[in-house]
PDB file of N, CA and C in Angstrom:
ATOM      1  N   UNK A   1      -1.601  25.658 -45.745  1.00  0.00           N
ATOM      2  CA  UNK A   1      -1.394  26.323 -47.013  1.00  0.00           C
ATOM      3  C   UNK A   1      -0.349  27.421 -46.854  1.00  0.00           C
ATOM      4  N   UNK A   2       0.210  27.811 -47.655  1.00  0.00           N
ATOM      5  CA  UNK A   2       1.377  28.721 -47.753  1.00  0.00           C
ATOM      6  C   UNK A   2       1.213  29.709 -48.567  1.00  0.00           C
ATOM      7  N   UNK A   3       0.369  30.749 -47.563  1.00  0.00           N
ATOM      8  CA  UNK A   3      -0.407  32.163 -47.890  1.00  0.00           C
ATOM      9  C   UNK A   3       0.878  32.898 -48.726  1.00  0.00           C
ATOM     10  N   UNK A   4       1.770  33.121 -48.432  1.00  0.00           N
ATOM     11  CA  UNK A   4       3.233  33.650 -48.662  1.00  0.00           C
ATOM     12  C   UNK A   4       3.482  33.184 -50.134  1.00  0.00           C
ATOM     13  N   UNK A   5       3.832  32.245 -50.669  1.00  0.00           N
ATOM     14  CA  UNK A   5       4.199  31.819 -52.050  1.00  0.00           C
ATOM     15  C   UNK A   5       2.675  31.655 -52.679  1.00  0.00           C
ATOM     16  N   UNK A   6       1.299  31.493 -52.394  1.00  0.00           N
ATOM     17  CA  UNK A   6       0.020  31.857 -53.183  1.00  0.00           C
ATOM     18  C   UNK A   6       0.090  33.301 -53.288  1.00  0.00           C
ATOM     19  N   UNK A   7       0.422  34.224 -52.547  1.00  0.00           N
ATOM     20  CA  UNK A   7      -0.071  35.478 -52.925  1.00  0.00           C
ATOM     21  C   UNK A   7       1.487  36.123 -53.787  1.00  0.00           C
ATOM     22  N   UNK A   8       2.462  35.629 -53.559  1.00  0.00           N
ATOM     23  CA  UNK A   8       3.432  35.966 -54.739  1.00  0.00           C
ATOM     24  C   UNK A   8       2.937  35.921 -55.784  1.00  0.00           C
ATOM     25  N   UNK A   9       2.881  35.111 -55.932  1.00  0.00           N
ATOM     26  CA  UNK A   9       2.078  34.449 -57.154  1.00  0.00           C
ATOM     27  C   UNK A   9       1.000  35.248 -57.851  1.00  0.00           C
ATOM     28  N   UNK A  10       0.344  35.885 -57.144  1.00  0.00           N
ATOM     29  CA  UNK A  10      -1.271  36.422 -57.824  1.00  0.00           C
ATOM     30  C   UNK A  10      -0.812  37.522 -57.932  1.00  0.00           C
ATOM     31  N   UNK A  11       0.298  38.155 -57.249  1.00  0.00           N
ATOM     32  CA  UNK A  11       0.501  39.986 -57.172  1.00  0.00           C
ATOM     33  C   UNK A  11       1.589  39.741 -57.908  1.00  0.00           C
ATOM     34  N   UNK A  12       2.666  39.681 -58.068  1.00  0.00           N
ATOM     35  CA  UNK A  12       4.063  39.762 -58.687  1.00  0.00           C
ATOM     36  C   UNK A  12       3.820  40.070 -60.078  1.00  0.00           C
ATOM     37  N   UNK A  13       2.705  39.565 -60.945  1.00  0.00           N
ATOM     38  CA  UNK A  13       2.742  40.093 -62.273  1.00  0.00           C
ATOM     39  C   UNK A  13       1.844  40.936 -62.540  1.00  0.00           C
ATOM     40  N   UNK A  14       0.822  41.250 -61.511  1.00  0.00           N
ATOM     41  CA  UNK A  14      -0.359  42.267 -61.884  1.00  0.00           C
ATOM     42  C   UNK A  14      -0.193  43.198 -60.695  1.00  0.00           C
ATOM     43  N   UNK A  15      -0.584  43.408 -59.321  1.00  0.00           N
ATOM     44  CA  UNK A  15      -0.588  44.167 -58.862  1.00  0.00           C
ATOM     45  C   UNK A  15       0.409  45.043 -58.573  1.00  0.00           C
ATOM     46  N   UNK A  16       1.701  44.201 -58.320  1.00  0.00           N
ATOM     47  CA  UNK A  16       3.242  44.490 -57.874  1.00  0.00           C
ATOM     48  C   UNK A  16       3.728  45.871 -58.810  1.00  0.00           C
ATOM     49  N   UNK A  17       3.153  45.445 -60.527  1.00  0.00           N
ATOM     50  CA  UNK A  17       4.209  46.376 -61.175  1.00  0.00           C
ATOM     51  C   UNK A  17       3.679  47.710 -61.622  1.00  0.00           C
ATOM     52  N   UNK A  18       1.810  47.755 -61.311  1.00  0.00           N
ATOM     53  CA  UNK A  18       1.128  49.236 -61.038  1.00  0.00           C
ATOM     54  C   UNK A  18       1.576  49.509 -59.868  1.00  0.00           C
ATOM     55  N   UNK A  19       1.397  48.801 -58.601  1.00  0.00           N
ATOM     56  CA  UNK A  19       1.937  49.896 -57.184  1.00  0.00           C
ATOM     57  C   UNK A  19       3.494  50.704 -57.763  1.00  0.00           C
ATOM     58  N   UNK A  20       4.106  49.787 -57.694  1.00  0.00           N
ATOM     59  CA  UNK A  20       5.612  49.891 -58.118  1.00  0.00           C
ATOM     60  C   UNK A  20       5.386  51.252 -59.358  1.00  0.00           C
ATOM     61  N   UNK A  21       4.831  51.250 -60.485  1.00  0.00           N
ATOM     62  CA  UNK A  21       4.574  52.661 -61.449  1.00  0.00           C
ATOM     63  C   UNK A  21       4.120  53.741 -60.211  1.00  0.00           C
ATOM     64  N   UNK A  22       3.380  53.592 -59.504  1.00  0.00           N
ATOM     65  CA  UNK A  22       2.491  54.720 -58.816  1.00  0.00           C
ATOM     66  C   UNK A  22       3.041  55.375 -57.833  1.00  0.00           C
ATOM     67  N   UNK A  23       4.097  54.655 -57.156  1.00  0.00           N
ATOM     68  CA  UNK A  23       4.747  54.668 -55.875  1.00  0.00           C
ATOM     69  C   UNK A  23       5.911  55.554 -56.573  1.00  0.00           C
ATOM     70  N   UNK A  24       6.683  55.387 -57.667  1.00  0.00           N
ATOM     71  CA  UNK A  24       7.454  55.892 -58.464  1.00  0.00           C
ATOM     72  C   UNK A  24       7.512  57.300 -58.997  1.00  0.00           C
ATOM     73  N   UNK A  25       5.742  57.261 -59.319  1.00  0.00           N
ATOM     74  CA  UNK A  25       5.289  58.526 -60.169  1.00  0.00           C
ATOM     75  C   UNK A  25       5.368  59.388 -58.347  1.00  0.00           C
ATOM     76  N   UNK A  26       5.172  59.015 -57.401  1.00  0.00           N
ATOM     77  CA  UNK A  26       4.916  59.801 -56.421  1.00  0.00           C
ATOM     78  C   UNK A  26       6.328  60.343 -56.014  1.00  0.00           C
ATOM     79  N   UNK A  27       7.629  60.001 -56.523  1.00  0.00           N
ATOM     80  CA  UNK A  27       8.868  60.069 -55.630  1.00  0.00           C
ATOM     81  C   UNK A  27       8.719  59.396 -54.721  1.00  0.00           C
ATOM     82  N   UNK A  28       8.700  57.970 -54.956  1.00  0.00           N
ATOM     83  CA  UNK A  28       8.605  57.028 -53.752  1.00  0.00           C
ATOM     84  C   UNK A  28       8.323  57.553 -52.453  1.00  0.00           C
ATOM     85  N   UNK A  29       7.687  58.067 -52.428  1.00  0.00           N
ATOM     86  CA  UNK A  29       6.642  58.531 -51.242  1.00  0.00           C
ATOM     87  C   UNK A  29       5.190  58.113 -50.579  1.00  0.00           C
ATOM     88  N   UNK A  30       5.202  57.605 -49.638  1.00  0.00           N
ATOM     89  CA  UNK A  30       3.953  56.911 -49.363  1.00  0.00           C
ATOM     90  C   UNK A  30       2.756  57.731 -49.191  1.00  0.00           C
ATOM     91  N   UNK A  31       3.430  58.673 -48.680  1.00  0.00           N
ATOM     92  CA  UNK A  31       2.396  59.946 -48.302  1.00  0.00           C
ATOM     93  C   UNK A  31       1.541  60.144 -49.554  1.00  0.00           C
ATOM     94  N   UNK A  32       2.693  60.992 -50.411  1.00  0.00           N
ATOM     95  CA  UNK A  32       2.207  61.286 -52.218  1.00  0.00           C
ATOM     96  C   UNK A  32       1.433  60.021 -52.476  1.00  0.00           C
ATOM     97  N   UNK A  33       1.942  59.016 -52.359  1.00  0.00           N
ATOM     98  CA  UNK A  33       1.253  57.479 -52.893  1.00  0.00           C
ATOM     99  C   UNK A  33      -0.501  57.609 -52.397  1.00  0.00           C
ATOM    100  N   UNK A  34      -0.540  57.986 -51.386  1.00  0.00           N
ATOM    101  CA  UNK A  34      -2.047  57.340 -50.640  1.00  0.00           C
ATOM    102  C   UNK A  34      -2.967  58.797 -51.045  1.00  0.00           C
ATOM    103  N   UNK A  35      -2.424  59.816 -51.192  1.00  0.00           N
ATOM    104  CA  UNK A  35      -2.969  61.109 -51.478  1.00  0.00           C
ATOM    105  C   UNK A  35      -3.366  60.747 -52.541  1.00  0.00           C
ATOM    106  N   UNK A  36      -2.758  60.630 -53.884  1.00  0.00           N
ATOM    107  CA  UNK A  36      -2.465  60.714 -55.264  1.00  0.00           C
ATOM    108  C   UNK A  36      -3.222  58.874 -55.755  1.00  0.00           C
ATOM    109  N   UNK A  37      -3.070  58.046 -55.112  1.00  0.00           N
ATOM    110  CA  UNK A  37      -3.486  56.831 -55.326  1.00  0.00           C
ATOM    111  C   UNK A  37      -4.484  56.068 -54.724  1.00  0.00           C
ATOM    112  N   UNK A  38      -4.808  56.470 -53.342  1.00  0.00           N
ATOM    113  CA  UNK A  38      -5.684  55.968 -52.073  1.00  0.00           C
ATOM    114  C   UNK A  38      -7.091  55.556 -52.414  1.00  0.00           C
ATOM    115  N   UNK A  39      -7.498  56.478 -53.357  1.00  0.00           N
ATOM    116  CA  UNK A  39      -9.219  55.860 -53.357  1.00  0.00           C
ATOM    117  C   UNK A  39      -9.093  55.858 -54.863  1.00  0.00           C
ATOM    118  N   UNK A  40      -9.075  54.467 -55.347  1.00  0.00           N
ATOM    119  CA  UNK A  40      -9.345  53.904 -56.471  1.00  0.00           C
ATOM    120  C   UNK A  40     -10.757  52.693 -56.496  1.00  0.00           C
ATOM    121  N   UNK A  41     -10.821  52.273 -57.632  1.00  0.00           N
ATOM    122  CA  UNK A  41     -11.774  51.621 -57.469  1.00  0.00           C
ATOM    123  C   UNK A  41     -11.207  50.060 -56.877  1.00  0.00           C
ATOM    124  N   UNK A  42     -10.343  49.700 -57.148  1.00  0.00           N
ATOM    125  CA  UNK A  42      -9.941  48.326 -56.237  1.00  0.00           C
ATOM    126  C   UNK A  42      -9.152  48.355 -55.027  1.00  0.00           C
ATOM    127  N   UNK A  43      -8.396  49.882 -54.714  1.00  0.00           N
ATOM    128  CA  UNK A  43      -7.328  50.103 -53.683  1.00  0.00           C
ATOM    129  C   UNK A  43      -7.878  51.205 -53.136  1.00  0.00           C
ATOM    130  N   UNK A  44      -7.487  51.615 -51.599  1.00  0.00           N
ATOM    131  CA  UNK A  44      -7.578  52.387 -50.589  1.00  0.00           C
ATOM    132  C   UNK A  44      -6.352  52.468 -49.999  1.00  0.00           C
ATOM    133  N   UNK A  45      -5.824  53.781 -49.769  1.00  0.00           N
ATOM    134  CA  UNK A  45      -4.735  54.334 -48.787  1.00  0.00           C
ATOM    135  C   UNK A  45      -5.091  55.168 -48.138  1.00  0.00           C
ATOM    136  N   UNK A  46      -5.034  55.411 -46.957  1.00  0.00           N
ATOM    137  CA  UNK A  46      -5.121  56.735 -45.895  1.00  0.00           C
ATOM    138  C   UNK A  46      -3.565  56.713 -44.660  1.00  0.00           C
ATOM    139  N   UNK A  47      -3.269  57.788 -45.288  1.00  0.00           N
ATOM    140  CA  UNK A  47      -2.051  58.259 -43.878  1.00  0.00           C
ATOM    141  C   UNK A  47      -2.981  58.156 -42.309  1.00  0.00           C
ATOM    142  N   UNK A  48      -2.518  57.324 -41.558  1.00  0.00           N
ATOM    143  CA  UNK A  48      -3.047  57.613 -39.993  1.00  0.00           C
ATOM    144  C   UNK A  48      -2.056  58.603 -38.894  1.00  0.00           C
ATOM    145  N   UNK A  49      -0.443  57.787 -39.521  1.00  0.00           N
ATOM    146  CA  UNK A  49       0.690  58.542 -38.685  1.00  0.00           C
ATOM    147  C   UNK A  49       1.889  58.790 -39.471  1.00  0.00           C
ATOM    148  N   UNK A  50       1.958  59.667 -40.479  1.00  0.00           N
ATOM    149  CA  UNK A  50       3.075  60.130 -41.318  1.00  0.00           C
ATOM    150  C   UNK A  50       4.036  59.165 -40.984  1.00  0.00           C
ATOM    151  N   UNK A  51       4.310  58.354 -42.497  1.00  0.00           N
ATOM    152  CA  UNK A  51       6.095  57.558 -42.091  1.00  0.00           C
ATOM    153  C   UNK A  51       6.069  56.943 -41.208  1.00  0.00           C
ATOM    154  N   UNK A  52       4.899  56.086 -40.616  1.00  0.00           N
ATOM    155  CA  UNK A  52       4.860  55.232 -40.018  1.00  0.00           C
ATOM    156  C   UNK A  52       3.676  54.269 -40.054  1.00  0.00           C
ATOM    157  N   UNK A  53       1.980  54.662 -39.597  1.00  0.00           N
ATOM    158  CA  UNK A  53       1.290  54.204 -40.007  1.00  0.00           C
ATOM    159  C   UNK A  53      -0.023  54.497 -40.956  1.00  0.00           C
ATOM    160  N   UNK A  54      -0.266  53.580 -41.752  1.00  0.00           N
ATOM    161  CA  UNK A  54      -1.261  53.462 -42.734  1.00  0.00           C
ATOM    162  C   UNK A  54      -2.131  52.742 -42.773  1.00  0.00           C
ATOM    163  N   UNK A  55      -3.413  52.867 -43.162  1.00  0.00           N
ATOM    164  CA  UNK A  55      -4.425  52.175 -43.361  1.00  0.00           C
ATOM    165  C   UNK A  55      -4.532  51.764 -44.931  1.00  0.00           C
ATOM    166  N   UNK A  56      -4.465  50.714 -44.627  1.00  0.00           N
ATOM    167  CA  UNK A  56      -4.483  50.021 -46.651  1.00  0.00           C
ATOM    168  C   UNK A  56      -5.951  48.776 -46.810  1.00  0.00           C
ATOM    169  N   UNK A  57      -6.455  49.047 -47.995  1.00  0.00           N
ATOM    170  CA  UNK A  57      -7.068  48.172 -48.243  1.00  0.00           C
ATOM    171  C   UNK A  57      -8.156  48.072 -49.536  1.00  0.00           C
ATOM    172  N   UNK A  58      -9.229  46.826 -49.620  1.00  0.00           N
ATOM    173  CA  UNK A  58      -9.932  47.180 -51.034  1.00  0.00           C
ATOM    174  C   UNK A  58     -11.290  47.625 -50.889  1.00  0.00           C
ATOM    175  N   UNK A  59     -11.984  47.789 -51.053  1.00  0.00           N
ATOM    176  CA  UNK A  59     -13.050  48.334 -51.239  1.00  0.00           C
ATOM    177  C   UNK A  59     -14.363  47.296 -51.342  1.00  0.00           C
ATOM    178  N   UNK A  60     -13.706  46.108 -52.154  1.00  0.00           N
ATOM    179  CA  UNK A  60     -14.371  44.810 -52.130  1.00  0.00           C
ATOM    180  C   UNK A  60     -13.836  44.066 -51.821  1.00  0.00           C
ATOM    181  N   UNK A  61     -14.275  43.073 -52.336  1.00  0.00           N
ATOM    182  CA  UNK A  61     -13.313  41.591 -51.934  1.00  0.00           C
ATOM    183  C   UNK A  61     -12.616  41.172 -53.577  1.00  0.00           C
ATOM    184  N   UNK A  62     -11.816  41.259 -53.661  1.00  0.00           N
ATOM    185  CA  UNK A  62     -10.856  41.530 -55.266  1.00  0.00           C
ATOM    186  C   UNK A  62     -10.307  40.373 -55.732  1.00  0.00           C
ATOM    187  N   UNK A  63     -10.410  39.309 -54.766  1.00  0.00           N
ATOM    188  CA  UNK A  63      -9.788  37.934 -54.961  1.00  0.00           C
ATOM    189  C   UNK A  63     -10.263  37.134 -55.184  1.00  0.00           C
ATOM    190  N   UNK A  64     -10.296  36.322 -56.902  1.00  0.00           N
ATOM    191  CA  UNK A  64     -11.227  35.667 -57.826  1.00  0.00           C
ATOM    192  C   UNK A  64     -11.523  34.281 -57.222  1.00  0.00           C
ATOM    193  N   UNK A  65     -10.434  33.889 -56.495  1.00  0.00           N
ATOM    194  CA  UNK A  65     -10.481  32.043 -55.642  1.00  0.00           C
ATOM    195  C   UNK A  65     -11.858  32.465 -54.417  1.00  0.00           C
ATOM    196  N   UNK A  66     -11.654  33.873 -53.263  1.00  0.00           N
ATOM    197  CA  UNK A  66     -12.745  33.985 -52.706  1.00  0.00           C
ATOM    198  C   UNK A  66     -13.867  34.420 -53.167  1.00  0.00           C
ATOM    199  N   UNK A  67     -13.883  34.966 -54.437  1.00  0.00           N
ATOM    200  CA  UNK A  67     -15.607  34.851 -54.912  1.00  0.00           C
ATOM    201  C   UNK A  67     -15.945  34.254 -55.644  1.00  0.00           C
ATOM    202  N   UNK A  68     -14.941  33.017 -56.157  1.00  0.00           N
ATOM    203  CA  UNK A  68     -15.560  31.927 -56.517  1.00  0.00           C
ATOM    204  C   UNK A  68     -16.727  31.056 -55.113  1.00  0.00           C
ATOM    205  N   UNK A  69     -16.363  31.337 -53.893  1.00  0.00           N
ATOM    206  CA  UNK A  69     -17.118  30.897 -53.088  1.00  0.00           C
ATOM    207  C   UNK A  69     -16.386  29.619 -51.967  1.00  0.00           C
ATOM    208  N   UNK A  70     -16.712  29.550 -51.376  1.00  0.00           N
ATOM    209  CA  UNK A  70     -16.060  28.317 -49.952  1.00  0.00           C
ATOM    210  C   UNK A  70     -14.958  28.043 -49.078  1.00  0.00           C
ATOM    211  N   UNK A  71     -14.384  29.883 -49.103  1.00  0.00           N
ATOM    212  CA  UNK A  71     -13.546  30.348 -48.175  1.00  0.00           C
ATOM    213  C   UNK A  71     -13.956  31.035 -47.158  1.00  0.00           C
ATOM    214  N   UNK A  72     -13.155  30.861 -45.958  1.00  0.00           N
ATOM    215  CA  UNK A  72     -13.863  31.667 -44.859  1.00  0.00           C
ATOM    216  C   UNK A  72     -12.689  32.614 -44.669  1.00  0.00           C
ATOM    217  N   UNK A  73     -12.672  33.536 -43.186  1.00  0.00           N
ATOM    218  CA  UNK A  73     -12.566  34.914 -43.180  1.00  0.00           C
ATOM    219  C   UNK A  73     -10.621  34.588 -42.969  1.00  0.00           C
ATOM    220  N   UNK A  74     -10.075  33.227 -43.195  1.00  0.00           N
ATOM    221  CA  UNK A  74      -8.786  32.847 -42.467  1.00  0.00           C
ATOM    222  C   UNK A  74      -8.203  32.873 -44.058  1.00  0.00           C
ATOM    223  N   UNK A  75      -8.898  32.967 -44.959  1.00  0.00           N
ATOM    224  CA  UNK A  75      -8.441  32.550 -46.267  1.00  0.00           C
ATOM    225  C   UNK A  75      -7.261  34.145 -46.778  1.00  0.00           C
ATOM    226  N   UNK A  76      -8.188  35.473 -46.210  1.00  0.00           N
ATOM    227  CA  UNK A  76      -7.810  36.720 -46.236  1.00  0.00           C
ATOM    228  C   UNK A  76      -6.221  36.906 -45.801  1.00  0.00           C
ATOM    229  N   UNK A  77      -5.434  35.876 -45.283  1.00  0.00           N
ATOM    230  CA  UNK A  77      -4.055  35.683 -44.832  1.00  0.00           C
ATOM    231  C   UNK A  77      -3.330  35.913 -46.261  1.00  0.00           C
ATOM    232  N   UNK A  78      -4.268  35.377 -47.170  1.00  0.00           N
ATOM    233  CA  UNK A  78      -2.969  35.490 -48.502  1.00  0.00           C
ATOM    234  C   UNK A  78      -2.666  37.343 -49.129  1.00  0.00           C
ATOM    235  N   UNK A  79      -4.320  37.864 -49.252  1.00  0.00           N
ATOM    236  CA  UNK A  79      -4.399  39.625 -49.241  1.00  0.00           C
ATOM    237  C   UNK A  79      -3.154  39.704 -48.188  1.00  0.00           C
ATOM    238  N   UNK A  80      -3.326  39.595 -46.749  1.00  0.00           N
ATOM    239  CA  UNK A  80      -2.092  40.562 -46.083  1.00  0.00           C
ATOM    240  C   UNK A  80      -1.122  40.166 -46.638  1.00  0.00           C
ATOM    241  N   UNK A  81      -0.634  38.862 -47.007  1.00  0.00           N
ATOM    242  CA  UNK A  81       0.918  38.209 -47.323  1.00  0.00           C
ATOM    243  C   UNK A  81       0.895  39.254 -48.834  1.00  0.00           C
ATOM    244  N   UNK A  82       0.138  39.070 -49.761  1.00  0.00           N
ATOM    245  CA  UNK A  82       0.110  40.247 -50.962  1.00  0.00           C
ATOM    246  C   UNK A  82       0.684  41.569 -50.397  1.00  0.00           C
ATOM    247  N   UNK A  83       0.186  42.292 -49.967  1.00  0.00           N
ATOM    248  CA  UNK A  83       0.288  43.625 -49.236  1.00  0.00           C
ATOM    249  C   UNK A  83       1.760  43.657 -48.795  1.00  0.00           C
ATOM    250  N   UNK A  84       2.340  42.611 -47.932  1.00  0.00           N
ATOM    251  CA  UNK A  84       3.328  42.903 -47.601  1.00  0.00           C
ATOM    252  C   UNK A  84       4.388  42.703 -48.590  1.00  0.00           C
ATOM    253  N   UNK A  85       4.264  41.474 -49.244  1.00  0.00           N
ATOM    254  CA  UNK A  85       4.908  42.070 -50.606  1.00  0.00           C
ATOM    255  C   UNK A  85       5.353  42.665 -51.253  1.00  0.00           C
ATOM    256  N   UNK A  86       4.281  43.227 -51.926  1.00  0.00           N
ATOM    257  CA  UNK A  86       4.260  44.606 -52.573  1.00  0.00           C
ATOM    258  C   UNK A  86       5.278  45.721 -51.902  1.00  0.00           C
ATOM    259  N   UNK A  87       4.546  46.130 -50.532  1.00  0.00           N
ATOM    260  CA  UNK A  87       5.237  47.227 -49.754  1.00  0.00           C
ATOM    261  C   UNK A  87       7.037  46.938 -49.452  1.00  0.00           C
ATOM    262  N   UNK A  88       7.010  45.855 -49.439  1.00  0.00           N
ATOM    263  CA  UNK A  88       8.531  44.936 -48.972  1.00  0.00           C
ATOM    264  C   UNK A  88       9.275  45.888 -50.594  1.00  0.00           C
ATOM    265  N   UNK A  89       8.736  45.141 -51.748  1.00  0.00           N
ATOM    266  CA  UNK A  89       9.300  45.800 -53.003  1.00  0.00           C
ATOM    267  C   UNK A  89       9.519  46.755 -52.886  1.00  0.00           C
ATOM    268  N   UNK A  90       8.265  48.137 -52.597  1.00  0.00           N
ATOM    269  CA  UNK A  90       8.370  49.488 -52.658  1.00  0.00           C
ATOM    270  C   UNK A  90       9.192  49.822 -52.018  1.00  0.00           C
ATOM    271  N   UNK A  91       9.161  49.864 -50.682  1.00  0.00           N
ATOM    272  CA  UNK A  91      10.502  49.998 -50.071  1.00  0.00           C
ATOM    273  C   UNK A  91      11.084  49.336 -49.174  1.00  0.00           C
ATOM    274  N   UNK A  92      11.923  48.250 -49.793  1.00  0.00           N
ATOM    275  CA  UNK A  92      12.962  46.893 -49.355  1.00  0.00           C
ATOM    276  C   UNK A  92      13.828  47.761 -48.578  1.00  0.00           C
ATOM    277  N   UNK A  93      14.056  49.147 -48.059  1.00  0.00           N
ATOM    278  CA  UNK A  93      15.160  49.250 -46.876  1.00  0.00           C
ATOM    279  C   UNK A  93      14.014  49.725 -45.900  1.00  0.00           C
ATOM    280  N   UNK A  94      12.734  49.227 -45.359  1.00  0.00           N
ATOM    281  CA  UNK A  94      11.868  49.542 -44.729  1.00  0.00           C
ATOM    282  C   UNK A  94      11.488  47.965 -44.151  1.00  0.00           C
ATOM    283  N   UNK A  95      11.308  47.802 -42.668  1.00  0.00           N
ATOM    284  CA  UNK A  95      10.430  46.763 -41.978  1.00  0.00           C
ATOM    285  C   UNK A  95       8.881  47.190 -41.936  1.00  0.00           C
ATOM    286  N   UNK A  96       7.957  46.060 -42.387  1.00  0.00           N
ATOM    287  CA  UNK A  96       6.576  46.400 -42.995  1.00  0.00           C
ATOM    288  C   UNK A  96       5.780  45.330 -41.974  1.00  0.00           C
ATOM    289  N   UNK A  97       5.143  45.911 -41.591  1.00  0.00           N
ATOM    290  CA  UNK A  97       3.626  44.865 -40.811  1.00  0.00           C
ATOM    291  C   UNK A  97       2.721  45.201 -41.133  1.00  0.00           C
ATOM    292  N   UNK A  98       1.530  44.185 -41.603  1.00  0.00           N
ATOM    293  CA  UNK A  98       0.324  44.133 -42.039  1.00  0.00           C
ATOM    294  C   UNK A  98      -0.375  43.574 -41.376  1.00  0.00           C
ATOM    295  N   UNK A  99      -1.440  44.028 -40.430  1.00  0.00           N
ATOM    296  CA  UNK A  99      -2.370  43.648 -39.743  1.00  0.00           C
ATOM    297  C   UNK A  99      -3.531  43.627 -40.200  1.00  0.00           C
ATOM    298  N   UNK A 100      -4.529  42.680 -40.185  1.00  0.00           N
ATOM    299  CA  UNK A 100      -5.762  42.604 -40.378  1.00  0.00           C
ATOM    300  C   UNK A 100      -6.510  43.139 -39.519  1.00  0.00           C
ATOM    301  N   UNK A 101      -7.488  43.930 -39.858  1.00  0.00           N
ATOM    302  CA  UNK A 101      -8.578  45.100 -39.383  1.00  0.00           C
ATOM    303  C   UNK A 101     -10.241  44.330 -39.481  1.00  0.00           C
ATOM    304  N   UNK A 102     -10.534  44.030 -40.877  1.00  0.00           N
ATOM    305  CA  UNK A 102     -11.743  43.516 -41.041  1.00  0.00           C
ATOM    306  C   UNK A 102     -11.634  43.124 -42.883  1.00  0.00           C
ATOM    307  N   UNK A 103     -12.213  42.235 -42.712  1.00  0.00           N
ATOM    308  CA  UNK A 103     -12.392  41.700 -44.429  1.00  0.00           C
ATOM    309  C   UNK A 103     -13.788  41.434 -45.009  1.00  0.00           C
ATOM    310  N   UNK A 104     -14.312  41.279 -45.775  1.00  0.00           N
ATOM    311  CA  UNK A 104     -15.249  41.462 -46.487  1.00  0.00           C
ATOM    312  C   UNK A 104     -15.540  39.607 -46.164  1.00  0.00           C
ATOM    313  N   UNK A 105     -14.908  38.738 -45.901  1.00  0.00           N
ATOM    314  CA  UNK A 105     -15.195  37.112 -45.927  1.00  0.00           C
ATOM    315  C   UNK A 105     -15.374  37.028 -44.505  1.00  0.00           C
ATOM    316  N   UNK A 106     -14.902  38.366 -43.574  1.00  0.00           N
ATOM    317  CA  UNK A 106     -15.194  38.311 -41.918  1.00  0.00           C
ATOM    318  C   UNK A 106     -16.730  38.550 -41.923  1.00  0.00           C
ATOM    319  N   UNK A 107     -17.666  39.451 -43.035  1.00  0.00           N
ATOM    320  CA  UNK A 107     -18.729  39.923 -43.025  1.00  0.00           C
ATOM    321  C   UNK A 107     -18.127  41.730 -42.764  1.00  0.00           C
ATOM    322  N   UNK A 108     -17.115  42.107 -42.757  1.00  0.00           N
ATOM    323  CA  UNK A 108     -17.340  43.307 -43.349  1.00  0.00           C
ATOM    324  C   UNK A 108     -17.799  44.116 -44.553  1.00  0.00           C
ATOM    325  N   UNK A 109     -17.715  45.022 -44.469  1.00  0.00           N
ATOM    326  CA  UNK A 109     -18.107  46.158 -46.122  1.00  0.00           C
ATOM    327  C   UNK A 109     -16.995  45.768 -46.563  1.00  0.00           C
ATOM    328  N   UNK A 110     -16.036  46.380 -46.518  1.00  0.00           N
ATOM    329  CA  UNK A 110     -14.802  46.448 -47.276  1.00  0.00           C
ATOM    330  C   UNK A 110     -13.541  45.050 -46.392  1.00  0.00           C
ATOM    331  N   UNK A 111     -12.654  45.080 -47.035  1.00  0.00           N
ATOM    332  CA  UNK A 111     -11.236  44.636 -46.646  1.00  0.00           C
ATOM    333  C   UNK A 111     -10.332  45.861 -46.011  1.00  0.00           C
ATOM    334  N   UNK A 112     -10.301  46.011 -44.770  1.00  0.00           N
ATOM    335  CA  UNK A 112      -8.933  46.838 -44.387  1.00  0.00           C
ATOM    336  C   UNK A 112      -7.896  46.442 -43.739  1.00  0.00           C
ATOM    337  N   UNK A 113      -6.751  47.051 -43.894  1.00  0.00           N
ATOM    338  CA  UNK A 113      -5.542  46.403 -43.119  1.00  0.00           C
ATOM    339  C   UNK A 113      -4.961  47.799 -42.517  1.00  0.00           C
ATOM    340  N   UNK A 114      -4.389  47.460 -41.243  1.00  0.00           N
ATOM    341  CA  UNK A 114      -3.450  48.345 -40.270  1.00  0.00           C
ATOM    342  C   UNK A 114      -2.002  47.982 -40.648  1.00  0.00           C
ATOM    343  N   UNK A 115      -1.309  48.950 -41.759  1.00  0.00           N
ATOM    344  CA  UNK A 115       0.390  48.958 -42.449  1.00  0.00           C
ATOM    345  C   UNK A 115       1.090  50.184 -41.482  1.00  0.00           C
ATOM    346  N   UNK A 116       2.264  48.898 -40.284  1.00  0.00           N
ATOM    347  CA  UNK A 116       3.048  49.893 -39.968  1.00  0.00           C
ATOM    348  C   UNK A 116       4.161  49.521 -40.839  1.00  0.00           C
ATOM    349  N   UNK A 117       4.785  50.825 -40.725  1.00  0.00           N
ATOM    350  CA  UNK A 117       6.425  51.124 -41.712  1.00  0.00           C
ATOM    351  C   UNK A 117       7.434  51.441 -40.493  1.00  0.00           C
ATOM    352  N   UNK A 118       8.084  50.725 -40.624  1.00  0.00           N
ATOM    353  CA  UNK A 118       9.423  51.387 -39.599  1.00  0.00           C
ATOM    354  C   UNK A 118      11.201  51.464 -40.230  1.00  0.00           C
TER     355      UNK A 118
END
């Protein structure tokens, strides 16, 4: 499956163009972003290493195909491909990695991801 063009797909018209408002309202600042935006009810940001790394993620599991039911914890590839996305948009003169931490379909609480920026 081609996590990469499914999660375009699900973020590009809904999630993409609130980050993109929020990231904006902050002076495109990630810092401002995760301060000012970080604990929402579907999104989480925390600074770990100023301008470089971040902890991103949801709070639940937010993705309507996995709680429809009969995905396992490999399905969560399309969330990171989302994530990087997004961040790629926010700031396209930035190299972005999204690592998986723990997901809610692994049997975690929440979904988190390890976002370095370089």
């Amino acid at each position: 499956m081609d996590y990469r063009e499914k999660a375009v797909n699900c973020v590009k018209d809904t999630a993409l163009p609130v980050q993109m408002q929020w990231f904006r309202e902050c002076g495109s600042n990630l810092e401002a972003y995760c301060q000012k935006y970080g604990e929402t009810e579907f999104f989480f940001a925390k600074v770990i290493e100023p301008g470089h790394v971040y902890e991103m993620g949801y709070p639940k599991c937010v993705c309507p195909e996995a709680l429809a039911g009969g995905k396992d914890a490999s399905f969560c590839e399309c969330s990171r491909q989302g994530m990087i996305y997004v961040l790629e948009n926010m700031m396209p003169q930035k190299h972005i990695e999204v690592e998986v931490i723990e997901t809610v379909l692994s049997g975690a609480e929440k979904c988190r991801f390890k976002v370095t920026v370089e």
